[in-house]
N, C-alpha and C. Protein backbone atom coordinates (compact mmCIF):
# COMPACT_ATOMS: atom_id res chain seq x y z
N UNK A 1 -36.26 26.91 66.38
CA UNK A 1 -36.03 25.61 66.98
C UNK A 1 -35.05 25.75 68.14
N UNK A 2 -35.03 25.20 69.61
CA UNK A 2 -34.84 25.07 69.87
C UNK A 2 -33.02 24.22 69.53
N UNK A 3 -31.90 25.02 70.21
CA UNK A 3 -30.05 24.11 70.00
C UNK A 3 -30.46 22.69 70.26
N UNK A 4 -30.66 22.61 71.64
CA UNK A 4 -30.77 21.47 72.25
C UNK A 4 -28.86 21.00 72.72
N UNK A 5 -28.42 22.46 72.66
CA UNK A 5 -26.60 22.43 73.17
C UNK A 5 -25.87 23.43 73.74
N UNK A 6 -27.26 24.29 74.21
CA UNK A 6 -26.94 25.36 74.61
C UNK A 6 -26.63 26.52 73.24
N UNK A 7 -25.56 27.34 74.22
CA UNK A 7 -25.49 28.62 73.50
C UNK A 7 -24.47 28.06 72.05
N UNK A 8 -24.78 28.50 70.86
CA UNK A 8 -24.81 28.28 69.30
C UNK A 8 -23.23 29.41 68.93
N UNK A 9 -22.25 28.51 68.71
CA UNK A 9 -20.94 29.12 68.40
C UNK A 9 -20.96 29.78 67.04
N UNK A 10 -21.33 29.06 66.43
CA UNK A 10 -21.27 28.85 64.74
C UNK A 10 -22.59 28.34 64.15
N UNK A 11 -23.12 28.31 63.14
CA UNK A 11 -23.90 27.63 62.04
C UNK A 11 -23.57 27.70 60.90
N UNK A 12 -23.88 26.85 59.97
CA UNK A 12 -23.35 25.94 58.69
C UNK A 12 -24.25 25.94 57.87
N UNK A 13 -24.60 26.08 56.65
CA UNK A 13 -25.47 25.85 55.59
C UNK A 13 -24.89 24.68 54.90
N UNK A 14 -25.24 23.84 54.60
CA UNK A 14 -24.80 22.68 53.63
C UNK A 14 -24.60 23.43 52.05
N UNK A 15 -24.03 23.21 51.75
CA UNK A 15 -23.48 24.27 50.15
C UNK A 15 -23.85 23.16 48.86
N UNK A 16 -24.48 22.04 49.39
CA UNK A 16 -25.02 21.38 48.26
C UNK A 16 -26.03 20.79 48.49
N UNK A 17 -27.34 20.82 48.78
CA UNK A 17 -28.37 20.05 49.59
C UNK A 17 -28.94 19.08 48.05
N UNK A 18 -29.48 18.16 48.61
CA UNK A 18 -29.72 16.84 47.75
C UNK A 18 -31.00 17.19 48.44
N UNK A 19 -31.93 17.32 46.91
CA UNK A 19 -33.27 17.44 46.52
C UNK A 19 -33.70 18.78 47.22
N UNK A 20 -35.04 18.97 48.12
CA UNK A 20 -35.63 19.74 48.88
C UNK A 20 -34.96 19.38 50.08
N UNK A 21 -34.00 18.85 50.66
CA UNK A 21 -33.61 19.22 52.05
C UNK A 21 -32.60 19.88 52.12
N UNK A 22 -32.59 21.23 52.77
CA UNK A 22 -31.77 22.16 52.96
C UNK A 22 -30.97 21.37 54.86
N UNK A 23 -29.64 21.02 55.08
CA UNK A 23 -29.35 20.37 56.02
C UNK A 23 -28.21 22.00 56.45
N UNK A 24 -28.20 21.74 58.01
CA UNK A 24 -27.78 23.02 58.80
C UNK A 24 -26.94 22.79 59.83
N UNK A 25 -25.77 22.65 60.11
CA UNK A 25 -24.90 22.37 62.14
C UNK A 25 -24.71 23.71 62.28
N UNK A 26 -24.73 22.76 63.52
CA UNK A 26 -24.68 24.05 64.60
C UNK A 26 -23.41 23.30 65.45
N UNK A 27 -22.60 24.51 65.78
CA UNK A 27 -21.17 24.32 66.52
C UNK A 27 -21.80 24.59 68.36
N UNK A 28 -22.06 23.81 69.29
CA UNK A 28 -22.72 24.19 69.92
C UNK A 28 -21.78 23.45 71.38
N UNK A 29 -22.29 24.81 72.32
CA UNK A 29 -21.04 24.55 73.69
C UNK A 29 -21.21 23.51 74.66
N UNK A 30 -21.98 23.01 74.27
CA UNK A 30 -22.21 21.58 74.96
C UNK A 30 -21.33 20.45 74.70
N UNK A 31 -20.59 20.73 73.55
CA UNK A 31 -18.97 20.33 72.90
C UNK A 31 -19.84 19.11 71.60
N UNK A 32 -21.07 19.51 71.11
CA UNK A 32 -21.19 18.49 69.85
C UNK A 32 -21.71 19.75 68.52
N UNK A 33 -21.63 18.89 67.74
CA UNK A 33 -21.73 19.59 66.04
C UNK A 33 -23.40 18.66 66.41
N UNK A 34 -24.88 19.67 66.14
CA UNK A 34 -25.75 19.20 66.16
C UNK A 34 -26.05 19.40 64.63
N UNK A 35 -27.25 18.49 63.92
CA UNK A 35 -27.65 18.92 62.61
C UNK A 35 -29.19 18.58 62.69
N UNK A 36 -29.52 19.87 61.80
CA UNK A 36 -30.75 20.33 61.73
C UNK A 36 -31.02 20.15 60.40
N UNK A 37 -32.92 20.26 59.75
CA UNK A 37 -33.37 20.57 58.47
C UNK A 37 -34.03 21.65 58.38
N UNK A 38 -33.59 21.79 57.08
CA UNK A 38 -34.91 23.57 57.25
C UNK A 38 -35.92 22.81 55.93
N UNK A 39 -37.44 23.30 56.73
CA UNK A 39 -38.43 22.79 55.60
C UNK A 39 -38.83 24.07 55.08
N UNK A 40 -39.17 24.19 53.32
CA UNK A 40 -39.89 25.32 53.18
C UNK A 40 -41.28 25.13 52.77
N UNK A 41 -41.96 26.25 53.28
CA UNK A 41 -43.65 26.24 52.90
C UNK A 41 -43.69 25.39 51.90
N UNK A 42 -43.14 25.36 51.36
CA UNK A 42 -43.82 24.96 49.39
C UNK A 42 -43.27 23.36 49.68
N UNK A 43 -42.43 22.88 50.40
CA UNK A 43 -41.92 21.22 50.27
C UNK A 43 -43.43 20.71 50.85
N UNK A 44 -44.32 20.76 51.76
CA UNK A 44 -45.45 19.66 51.82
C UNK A 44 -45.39 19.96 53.75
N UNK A 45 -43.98 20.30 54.47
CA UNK A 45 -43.85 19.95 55.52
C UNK A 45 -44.31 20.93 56.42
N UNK A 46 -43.86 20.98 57.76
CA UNK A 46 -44.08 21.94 58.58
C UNK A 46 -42.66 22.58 58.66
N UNK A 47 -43.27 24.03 58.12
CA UNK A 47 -42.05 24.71 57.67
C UNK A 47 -41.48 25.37 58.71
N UNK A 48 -40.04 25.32 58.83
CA UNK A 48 -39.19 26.14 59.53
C UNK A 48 -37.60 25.42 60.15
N UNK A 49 -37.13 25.34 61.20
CA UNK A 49 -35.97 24.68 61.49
C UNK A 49 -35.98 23.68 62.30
N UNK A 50 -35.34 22.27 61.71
CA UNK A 50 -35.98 20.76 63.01
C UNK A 50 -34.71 20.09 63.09
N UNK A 51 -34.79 20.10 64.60
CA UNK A 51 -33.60 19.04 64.63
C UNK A 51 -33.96 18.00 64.63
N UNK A 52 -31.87 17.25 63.84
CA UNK A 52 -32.50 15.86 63.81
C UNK A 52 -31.64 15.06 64.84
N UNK A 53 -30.00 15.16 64.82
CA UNK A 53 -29.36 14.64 65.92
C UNK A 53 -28.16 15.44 66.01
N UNK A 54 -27.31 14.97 67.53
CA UNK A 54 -26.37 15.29 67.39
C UNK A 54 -24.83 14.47 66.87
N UNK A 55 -24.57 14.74 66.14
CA UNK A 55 -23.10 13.88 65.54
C UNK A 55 -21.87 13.52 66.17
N UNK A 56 -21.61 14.37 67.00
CA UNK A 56 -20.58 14.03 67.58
C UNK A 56 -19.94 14.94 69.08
N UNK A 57 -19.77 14.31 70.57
CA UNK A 57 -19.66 14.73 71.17
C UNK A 57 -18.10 14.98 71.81
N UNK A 58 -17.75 15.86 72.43
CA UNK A 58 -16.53 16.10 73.25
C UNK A 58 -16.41 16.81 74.37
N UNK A 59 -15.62 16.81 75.37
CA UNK A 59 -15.24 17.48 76.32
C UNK A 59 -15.12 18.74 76.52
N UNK A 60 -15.14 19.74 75.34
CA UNK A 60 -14.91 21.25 74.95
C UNK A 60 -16.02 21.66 74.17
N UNK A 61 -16.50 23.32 74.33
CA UNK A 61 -17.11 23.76 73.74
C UNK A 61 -16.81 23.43 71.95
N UNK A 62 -17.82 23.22 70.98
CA UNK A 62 -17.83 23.70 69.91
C UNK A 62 -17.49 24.93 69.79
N UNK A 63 -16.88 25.27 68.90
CA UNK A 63 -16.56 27.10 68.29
C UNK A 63 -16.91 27.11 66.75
N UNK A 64 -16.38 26.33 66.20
CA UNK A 64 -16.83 26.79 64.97
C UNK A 64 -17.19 25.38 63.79
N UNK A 65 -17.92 25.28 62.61
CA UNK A 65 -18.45 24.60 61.91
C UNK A 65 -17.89 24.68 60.48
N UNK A 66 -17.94 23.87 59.22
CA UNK A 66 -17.86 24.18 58.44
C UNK A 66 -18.33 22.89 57.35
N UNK A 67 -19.05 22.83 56.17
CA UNK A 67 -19.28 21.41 55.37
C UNK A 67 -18.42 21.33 54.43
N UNK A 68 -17.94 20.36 54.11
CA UNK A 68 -17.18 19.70 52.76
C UNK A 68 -17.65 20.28 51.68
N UNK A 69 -16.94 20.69 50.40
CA UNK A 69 -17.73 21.45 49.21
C UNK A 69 -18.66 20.18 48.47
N UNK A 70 -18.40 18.58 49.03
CA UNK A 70 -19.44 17.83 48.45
C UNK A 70 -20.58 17.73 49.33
N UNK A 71 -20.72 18.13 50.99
CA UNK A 71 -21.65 17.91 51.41
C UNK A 71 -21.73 16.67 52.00
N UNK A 72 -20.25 15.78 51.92
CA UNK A 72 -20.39 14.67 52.64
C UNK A 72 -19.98 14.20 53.84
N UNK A 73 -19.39 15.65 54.38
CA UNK A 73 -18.57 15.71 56.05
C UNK A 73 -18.28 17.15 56.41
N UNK A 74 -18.54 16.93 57.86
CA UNK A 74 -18.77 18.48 58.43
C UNK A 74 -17.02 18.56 59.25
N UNK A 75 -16.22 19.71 59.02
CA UNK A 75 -15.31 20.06 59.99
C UNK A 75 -15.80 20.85 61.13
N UNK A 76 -15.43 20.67 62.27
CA UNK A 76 -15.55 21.14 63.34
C UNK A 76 -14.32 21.91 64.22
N UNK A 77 -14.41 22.86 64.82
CA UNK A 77 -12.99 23.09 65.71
C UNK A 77 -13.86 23.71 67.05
N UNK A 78 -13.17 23.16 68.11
CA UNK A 78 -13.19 22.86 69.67
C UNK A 78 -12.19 24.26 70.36
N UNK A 79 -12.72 24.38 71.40
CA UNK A 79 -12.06 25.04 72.38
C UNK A 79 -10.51 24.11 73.01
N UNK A 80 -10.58 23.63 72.72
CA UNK A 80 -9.52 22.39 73.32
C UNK A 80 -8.22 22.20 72.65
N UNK A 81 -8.50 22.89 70.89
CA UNK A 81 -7.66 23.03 70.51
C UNK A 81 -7.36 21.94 68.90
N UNK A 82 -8.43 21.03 69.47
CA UNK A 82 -9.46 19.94 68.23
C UNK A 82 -9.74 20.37 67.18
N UNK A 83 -9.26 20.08 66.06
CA UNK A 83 -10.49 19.84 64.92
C UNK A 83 -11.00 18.09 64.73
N UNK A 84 -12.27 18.57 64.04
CA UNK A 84 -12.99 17.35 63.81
C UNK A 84 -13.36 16.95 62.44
N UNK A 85 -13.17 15.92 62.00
CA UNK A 85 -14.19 16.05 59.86
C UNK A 85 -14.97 14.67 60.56
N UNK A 86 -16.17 15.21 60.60
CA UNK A 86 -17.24 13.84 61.08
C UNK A 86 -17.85 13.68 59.46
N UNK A 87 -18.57 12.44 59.70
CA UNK A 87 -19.09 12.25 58.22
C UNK A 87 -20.38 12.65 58.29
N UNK A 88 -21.29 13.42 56.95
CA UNK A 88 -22.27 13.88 58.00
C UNK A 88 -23.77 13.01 58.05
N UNK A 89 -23.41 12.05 57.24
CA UNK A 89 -24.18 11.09 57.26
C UNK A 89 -24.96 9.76 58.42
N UNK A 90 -23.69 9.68 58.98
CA UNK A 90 -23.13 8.82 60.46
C UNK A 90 -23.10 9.37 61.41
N UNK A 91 -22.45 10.56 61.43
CA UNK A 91 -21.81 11.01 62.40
C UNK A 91 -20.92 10.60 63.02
N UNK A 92 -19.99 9.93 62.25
CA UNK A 92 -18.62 9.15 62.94
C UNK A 92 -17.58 10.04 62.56
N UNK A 93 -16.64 10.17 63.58
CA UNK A 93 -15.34 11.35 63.48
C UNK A 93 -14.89 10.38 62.38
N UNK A 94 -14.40 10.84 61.67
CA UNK A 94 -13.31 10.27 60.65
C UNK A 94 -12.15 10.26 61.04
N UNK A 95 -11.57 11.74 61.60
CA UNK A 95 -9.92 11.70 62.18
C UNK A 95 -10.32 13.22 62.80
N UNK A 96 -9.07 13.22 63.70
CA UNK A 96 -9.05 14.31 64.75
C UNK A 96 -7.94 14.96 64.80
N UNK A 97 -7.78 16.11 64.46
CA UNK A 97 -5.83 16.92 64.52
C UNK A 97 -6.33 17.62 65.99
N UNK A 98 -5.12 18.13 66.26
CA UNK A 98 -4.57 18.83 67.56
C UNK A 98 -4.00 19.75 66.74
N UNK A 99 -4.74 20.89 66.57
CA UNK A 99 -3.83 22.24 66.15
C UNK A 99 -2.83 22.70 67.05
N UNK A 100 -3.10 22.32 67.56
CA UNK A 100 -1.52 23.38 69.24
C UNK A 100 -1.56 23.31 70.35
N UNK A 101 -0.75 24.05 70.63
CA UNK A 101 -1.24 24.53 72.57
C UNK A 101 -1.38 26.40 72.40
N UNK A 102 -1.48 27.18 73.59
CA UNK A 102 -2.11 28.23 73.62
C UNK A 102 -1.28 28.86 73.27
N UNK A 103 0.24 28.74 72.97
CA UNK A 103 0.89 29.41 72.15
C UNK A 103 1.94 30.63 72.70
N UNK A 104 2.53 31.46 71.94
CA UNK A 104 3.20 32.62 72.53
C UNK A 104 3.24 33.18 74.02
N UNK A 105 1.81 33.42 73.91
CA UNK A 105 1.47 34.45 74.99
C UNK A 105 0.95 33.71 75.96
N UNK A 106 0.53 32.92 75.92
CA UNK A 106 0.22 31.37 77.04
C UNK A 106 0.22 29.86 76.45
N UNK A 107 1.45 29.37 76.50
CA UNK A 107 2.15 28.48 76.52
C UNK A 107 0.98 27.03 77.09
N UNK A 108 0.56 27.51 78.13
CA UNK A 108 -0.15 26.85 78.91
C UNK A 108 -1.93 26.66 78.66
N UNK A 109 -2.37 27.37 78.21
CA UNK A 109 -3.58 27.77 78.11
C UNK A 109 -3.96 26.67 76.81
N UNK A 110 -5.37 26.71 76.53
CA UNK A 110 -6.02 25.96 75.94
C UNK A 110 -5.72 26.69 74.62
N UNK A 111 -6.02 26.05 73.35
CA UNK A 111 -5.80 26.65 72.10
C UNK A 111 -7.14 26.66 71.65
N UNK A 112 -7.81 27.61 71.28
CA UNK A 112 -9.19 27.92 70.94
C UNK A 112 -9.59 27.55 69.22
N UNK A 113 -9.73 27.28 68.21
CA UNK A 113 -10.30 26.77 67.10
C UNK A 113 -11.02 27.87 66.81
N UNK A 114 -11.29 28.99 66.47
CA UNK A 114 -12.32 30.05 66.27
C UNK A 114 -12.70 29.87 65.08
N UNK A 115 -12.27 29.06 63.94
CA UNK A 115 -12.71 29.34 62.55
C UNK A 115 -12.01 28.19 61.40
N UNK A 116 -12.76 27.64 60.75
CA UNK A 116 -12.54 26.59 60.48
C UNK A 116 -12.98 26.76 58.86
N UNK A 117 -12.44 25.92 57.58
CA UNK A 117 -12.77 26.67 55.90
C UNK A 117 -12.67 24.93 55.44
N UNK A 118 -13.25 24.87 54.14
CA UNK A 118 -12.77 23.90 53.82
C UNK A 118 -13.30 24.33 52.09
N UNK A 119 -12.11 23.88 51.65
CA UNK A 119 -11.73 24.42 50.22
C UNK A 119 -12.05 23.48 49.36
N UNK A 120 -12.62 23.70 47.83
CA UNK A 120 -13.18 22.44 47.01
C UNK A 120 -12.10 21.01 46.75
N UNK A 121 -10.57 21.68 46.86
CA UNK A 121 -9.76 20.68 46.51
C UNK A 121 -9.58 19.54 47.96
N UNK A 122 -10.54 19.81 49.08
CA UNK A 122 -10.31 18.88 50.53
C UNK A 122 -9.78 19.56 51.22
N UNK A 123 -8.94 20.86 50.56
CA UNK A 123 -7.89 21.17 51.97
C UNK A 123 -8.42 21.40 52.61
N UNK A 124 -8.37 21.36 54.07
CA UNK A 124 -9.37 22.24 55.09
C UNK A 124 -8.21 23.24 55.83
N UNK A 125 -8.82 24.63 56.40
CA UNK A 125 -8.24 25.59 57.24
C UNK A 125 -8.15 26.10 58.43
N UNK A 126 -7.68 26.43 59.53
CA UNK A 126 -8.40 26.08 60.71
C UNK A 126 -7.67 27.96 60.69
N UNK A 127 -8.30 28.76 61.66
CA UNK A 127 -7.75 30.01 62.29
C UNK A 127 -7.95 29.66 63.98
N UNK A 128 -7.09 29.94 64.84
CA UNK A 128 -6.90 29.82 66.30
C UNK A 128 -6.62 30.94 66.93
N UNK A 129 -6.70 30.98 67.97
CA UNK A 129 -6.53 31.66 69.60
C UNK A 129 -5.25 32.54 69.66
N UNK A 130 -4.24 31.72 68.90
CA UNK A 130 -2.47 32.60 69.02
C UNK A 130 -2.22 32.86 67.67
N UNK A 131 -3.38 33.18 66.53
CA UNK A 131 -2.72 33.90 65.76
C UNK A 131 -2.58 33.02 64.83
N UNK A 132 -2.68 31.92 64.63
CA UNK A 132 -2.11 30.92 63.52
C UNK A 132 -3.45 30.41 62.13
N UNK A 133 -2.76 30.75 61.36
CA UNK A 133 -4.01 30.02 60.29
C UNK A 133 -3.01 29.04 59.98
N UNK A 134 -3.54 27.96 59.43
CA UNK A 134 -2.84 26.63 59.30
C UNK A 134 -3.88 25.40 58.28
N UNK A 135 -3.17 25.16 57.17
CA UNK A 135 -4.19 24.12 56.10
C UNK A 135 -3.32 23.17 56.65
N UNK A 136 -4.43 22.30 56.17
CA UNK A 136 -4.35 21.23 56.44
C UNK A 136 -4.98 20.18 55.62
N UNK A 137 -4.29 18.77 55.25
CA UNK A 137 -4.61 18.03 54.30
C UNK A 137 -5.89 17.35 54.52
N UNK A 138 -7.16 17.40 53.91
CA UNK A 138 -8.46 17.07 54.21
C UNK A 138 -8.36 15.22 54.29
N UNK A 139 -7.55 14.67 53.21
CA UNK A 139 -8.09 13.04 53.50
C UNK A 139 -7.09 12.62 54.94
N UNK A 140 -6.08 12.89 55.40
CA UNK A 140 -5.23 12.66 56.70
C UNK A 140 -5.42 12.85 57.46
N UNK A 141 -5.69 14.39 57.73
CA UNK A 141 -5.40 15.26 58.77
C UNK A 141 -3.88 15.89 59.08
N UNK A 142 -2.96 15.63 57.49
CA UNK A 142 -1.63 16.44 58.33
C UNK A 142 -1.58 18.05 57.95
N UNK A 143 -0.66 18.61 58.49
CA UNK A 143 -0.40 19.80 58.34
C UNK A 143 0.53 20.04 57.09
N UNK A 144 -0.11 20.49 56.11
CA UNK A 144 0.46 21.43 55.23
C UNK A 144 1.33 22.93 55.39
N UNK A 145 0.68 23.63 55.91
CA UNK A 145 1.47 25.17 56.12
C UNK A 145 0.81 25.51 57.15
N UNK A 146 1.83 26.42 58.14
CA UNK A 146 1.52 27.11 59.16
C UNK A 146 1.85 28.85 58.96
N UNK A 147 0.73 29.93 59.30
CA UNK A 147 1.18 30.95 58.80
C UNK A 147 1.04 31.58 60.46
N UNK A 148 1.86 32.49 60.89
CA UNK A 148 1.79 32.74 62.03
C UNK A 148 1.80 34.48 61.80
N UNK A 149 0.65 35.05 61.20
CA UNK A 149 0.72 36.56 60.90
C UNK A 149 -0.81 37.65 61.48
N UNK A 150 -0.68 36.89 62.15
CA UNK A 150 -1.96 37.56 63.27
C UNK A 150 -1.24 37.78 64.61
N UNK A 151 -1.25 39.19 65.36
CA UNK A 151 -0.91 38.93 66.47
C UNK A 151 -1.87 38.22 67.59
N UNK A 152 -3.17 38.05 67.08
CA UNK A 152 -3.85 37.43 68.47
C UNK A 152 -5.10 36.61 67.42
N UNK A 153 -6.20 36.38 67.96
CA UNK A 153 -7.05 35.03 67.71
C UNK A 153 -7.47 35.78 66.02
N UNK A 154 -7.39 34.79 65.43
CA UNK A 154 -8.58 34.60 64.04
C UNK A 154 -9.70 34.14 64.02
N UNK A 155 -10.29 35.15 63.93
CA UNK A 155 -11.55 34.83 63.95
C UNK A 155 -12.59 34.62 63.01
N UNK A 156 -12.30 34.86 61.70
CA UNK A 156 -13.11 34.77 60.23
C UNK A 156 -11.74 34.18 59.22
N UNK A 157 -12.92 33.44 58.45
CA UNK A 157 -11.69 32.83 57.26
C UNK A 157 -12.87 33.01 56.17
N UNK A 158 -12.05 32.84 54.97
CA UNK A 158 -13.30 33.09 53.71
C UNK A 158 -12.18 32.21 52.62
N UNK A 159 -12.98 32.48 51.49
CA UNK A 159 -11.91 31.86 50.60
C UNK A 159 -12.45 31.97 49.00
N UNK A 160 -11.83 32.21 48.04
CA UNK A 160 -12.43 32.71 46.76
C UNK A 160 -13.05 31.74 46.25
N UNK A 161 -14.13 31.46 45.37
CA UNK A 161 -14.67 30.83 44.81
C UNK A 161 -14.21 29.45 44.06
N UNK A 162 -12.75 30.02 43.24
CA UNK A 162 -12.11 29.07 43.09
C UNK A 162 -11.08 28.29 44.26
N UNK A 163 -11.10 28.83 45.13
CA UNK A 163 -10.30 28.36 46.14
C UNK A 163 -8.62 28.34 46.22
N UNK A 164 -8.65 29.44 45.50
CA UNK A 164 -7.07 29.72 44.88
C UNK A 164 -6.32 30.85 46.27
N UNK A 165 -7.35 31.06 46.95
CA UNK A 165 -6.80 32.47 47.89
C UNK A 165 -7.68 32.12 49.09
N UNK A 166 -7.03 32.60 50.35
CA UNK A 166 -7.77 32.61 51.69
C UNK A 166 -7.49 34.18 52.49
N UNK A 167 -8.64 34.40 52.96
CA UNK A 167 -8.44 35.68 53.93
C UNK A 167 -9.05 35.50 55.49
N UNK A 168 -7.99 36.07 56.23
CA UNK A 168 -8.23 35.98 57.34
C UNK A 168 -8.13 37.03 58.04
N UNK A 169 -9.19 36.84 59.11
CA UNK A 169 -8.96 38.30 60.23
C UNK A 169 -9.58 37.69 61.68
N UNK A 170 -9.08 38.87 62.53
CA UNK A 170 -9.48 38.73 63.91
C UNK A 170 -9.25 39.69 64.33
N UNK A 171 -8.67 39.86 65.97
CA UNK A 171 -8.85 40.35 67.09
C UNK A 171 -7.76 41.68 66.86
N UNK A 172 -7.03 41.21 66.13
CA UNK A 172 -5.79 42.23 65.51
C UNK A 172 -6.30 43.39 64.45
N UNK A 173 -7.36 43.35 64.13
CA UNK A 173 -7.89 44.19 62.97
C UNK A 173 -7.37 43.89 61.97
N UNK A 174 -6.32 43.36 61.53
CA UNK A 174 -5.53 42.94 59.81
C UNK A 174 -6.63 42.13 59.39
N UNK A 175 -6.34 41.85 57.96
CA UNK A 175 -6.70 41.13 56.94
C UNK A 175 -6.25 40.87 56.47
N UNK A 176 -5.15 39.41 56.40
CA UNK A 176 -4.45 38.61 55.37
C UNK A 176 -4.76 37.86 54.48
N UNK A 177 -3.78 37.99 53.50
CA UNK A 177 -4.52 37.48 52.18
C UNK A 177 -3.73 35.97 52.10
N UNK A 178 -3.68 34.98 51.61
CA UNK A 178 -2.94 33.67 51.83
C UNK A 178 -3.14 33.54 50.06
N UNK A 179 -2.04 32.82 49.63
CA UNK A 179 -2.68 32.16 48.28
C UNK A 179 -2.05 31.35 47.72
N UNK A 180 -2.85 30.38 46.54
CA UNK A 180 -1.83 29.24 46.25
C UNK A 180 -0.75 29.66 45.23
N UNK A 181 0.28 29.36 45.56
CA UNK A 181 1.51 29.30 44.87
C UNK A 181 2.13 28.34 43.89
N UNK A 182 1.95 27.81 43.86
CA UNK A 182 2.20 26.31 42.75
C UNK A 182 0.84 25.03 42.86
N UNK A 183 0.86 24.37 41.63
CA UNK A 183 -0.03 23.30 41.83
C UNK A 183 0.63 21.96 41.91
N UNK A 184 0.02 21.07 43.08
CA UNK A 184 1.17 19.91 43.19
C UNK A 184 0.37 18.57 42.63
N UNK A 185 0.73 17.70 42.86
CA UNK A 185 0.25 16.22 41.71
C UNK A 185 -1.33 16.38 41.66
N UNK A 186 -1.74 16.25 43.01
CA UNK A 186 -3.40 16.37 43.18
C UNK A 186 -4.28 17.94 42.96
N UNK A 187 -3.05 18.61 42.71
CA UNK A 187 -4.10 19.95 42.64
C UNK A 187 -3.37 20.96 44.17
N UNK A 188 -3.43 20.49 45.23
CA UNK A 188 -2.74 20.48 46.40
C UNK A 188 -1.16 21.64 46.20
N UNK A 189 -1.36 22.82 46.21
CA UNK A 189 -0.35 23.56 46.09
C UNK A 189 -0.14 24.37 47.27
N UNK A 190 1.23 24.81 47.57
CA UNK A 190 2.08 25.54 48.89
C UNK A 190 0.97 26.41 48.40
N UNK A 191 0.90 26.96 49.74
CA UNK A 191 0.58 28.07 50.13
C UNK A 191 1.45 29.60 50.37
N UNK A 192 1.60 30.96 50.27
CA UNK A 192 2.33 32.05 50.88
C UNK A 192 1.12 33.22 50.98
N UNK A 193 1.91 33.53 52.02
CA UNK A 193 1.65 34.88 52.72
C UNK A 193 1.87 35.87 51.76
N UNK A 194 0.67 36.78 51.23
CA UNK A 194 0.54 37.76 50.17
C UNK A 194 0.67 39.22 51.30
């Protein structure tokens, strides 16, 4: 199928699809989160990848994608320095953080979003351009912890099954391990640098 947003930053699998529709974004540099269906032979349809719209537009490339562990809102992060949690139903932004500016080594420069997680308890994770992984509270948008242990962009985030640990890497070759440290009223526990 055809982006229909140009060149494709990221793609997303929905991690819970309701019935036979497998639903798909794409982080795309035209600066919107597009979403697609995948049909398979055996559902009745014409099988393969269809778009359906795009959700939400901005001024900056898309970089990276990620869905809610219920499947009911997509995070997004921007070249600009944006994250996004659109709903993915609507496609209405819900709320918008500003992770930074370009940081250390350019002060001035745009802050890039390369990688974006979102954990079963809401938290969501963003990795950036100067090195920073940073959670963040999924129903707000505030900042929980900032870890500043990359010397340059992050570019992959992962996270254990239970969502008790995060790993990150990039441009630096490391691999940090992050993990939760205490559990707070909602489940919602500090984070440290392992």
């Amino acid at each position: 199928s055809e982006s229909y947003g140009g060149p494709v930053w990221k793609l997303a699998a929905e991690p819970k699809p309701k019935g036979d529709e497998q639903r798909l974004v794409a982080a795309c540099d035209d600066g919107t989160v597009r979403l697609y269906t995948v049909e398979d032979t055996n559902v009745g349809g014409a099988p393969g990848v269809h778009y359906k719209r795009a959700l939400n537009t901005i001024r900056s490339r898309m970089l990276s994608a990620a869905w809610t562990a219920d499947s009911q809102c997509i995070v997004s992060g921007a070249a600009d320095g944006t994250i996004h949690l659109l709903d993915a139903e609507s496609g209405h932004q819900l709320f918008r953080i500003t992770a930074g500016t370009g940081g250390i080594r350019a002060p001035d420069a745009e802050l890039c979003v390369w990688s974006v997680l979102t954990l079963g308890d809401g938290t969501l994770v963003s990795g950036d351009s100067s090195g920073h992984v940073q959670f963040w509270d999924g129903t707000h948008g505030t900042l929980l912890h900032s870890f500043h242990q990359h010397q340059a962009g992050v570019l992959a985030l992962t996270a254990t099954p239970a969502g008790d640990a995060v790993f990150a890497s990039g441009i630096d070759h490391q691999v940090a391990l992050f993990k939760r440290v205490q559990e707070g009223e909602e489940g919602a526990g500090a984070w440290a640098f392992v």
